[in-house]
N, C-alpha and C. Protein backbone atom coordinates (compact mmCIF):
# COMPACT_ATOMS: atom_id res chain seq x y z
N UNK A 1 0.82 -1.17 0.00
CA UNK A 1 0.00 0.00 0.00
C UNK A 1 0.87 1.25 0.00
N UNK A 2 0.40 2.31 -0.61
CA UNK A 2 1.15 3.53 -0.63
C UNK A 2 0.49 4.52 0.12
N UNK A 3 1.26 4.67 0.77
CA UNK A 3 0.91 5.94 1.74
C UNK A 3 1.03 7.18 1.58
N UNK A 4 -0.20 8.01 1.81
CA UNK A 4 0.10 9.69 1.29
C UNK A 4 1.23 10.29 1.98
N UNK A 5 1.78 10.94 0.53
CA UNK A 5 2.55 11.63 1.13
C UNK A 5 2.79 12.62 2.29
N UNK A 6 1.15 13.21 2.85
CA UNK A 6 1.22 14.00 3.78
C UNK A 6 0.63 13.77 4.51
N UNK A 7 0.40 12.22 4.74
CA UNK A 7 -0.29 11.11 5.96
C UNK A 7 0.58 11.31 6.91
N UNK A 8 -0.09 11.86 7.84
CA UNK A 8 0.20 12.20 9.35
C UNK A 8 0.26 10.31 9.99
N UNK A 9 -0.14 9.81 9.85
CA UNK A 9 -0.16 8.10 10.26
C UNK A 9 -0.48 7.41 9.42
N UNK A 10 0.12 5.48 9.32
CA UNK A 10 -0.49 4.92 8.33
C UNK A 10 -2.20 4.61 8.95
N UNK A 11 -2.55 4.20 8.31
CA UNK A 11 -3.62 3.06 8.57
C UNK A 11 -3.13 2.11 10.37
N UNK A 12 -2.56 1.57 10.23
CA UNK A 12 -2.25 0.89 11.25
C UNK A 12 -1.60 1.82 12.83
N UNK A 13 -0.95 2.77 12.32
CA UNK A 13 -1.30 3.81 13.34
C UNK A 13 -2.39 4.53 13.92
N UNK A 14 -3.13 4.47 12.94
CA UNK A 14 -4.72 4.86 13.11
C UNK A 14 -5.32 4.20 14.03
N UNK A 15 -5.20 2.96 13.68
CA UNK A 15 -5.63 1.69 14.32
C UNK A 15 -5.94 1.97 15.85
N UNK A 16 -3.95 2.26 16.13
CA UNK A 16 -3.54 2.23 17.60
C UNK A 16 -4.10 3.17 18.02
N UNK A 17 -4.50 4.37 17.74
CA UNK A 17 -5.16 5.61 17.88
C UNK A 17 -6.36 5.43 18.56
N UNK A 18 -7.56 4.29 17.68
CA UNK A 18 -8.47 4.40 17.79
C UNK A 18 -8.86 2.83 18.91
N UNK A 19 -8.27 2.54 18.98
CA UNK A 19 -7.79 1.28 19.98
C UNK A 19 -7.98 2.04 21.32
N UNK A 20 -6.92 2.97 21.52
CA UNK A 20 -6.94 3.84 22.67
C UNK A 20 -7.69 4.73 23.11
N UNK A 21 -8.75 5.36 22.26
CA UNK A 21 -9.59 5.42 22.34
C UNK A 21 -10.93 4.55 22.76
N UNK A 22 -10.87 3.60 22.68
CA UNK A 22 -11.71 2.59 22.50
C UNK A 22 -11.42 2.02 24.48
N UNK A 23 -10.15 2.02 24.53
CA UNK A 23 -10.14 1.78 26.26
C UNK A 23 -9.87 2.71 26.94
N UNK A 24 -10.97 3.84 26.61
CA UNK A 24 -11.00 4.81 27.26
C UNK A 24 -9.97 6.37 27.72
N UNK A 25 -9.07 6.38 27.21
CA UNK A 25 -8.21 7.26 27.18
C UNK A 25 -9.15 8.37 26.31
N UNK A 26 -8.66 9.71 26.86
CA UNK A 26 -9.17 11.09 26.84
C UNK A 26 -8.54 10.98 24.92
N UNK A 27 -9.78 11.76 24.18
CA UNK A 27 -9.15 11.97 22.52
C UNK A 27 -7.70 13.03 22.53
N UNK A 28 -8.10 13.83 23.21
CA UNK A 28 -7.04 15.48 23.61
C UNK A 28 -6.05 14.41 23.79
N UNK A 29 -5.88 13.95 24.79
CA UNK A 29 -4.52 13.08 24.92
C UNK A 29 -3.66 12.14 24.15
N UNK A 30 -4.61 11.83 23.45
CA UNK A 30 -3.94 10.62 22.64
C UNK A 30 -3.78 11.70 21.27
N UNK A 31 -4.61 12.77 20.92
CA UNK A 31 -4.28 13.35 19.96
C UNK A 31 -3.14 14.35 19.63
N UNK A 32 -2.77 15.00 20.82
CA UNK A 32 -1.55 15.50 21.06
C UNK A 32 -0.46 14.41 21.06
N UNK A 33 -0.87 13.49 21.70
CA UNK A 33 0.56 12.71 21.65
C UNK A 33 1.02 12.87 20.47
N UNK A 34 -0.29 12.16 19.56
CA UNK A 34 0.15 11.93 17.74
C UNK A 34 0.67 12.94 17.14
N UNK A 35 0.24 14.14 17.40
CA UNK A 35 0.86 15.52 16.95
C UNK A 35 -0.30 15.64 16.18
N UNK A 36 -1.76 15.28 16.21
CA UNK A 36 -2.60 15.49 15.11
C UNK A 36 -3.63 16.00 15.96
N UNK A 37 -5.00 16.91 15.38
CA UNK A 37 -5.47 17.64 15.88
C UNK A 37 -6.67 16.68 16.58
N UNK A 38 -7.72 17.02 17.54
CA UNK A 38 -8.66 16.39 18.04
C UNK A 38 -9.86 15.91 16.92
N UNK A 39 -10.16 17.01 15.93
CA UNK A 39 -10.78 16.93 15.52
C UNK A 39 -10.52 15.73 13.92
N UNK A 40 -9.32 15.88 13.75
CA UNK A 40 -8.92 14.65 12.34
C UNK A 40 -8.98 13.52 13.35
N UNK A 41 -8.47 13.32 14.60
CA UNK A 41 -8.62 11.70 15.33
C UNK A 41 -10.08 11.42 15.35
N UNK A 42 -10.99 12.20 15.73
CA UNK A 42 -12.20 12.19 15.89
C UNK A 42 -13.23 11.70 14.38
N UNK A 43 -12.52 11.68 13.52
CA UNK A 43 -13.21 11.52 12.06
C UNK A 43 -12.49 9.93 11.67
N UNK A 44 -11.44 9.99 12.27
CA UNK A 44 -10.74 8.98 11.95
C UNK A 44 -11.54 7.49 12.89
N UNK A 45 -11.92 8.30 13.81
CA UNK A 45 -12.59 6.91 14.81
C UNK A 45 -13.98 6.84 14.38
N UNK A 46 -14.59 8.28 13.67
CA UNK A 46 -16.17 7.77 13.20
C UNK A 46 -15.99 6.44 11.98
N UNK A 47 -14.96 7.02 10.99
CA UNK A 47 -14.73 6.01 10.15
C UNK A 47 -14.22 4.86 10.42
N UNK A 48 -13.60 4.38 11.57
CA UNK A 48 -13.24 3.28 11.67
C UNK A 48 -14.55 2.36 12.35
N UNK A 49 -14.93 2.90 13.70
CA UNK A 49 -16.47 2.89 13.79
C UNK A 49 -17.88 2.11 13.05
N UNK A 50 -17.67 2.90 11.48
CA UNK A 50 -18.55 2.73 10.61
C UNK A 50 -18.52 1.37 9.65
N UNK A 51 -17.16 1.58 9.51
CA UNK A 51 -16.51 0.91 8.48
C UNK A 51 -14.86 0.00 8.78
N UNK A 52 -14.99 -0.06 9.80
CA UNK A 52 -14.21 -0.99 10.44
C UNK A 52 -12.62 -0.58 9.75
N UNK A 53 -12.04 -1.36 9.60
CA UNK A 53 -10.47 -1.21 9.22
C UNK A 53 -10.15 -0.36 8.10
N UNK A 54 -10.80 -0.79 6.63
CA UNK A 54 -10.99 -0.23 5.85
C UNK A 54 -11.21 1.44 5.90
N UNK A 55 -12.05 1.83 6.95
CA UNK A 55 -12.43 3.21 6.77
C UNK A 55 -10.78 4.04 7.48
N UNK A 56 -10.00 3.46 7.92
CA UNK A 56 -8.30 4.16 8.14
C UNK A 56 -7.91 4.14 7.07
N UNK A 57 -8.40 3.88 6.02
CA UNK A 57 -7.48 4.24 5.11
C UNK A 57 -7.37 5.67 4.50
N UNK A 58 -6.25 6.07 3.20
CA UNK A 58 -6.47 7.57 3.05
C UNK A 58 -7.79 7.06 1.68
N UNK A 59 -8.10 8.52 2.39
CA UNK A 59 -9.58 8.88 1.10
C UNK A 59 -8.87 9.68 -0.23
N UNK A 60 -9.45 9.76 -1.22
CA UNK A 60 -9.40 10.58 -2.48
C UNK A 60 -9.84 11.95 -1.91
N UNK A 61 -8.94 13.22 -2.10
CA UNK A 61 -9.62 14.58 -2.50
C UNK A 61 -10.17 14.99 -3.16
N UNK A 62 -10.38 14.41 -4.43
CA UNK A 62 -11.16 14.95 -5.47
C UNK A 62 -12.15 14.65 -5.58
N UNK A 63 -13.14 15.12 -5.65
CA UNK A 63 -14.78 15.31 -5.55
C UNK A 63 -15.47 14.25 -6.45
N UNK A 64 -16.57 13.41 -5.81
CA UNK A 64 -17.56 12.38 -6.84
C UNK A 64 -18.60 12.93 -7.45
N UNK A 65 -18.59 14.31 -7.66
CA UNK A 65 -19.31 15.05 -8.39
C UNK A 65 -18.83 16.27 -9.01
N UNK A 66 -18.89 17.18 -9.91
CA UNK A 66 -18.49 18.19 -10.71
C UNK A 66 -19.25 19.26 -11.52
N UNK A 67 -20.75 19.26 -10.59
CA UNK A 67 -21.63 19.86 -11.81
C UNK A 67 -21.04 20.94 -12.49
N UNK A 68 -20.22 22.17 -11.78
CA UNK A 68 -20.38 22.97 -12.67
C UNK A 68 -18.94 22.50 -13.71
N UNK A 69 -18.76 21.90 -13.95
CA UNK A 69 -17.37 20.89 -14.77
C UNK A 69 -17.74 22.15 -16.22
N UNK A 70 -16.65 21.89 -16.82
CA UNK A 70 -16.65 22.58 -18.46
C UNK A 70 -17.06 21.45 -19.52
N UNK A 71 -17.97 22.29 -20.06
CA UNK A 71 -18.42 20.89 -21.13
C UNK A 71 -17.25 20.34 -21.82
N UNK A 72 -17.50 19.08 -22.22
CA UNK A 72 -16.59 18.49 -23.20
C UNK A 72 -15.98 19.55 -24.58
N UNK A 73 -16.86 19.80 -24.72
CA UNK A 73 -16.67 20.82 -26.31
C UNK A 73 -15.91 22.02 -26.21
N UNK A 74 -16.40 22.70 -24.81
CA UNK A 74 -15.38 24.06 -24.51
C UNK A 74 -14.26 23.38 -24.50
N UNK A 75 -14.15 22.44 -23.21
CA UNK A 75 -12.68 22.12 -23.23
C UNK A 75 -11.86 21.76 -23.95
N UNK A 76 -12.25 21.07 -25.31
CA UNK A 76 -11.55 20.41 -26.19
C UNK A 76 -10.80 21.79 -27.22
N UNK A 77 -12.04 22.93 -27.33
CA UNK A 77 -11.52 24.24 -28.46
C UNK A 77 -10.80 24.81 -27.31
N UNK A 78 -10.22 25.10 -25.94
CA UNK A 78 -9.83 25.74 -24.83
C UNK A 78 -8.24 24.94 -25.56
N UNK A 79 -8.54 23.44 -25.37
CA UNK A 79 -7.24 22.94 -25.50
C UNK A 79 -6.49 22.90 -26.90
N UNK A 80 -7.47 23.32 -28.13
CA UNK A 80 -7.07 23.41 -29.27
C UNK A 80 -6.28 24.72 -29.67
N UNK A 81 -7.22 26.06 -29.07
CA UNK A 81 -6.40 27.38 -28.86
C UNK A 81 -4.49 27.51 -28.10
N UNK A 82 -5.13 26.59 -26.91
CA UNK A 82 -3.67 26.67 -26.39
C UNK A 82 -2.72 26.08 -27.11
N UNK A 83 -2.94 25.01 -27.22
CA UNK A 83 -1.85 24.02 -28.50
C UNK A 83 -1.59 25.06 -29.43
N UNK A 84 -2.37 25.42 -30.21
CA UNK A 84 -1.77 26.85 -31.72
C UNK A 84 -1.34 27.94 -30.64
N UNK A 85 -1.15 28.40 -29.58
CA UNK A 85 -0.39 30.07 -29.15
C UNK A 85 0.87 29.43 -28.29
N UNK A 86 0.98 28.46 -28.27
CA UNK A 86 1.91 27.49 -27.49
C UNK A 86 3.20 27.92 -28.18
């Protein structure tokens, strides 16, 4: 597995995170330890929570939707202009 480059923990650190959480240790505490904020541990344990192991993993940034996206057709004469002033 490849790990993001600006993954604060793998997956399996997560784990331990949310483990410790799980036997009761304060989030503030265990989240400072990690150097990560209360609120990313806190998302990290809904998803693990929800979706068990799988949900530690890293997510995609880029959006599963795009309405206002550029039509096919602009973009293609957008990319035809640039190619000829190139």
């Amino acid at each position: 597995m490849t790990v993001h480059a600006n993954a604060s923990l793998t997956p399996e650190g997560r784990l331990r995170l949310c483990l410790r959480l799980d036997a009761g240790r304060p989030i503030a505490h265990i989240a400072a330890e990690a150097g990560i904020s209360r609120r990313c541990l806190a998302k990290w344990y809904a998803r693990w929570r929800t979706h068990g192991e799988d949900g530690l993993l890293d997510h995609s940034s880029r959006p599963s939707a795009s309405p206002k996206r550029t039509s096919e057709g602009i973009a293609d004469l957008v990319e035809a202009l640039w190619r000829q002033t190139k």
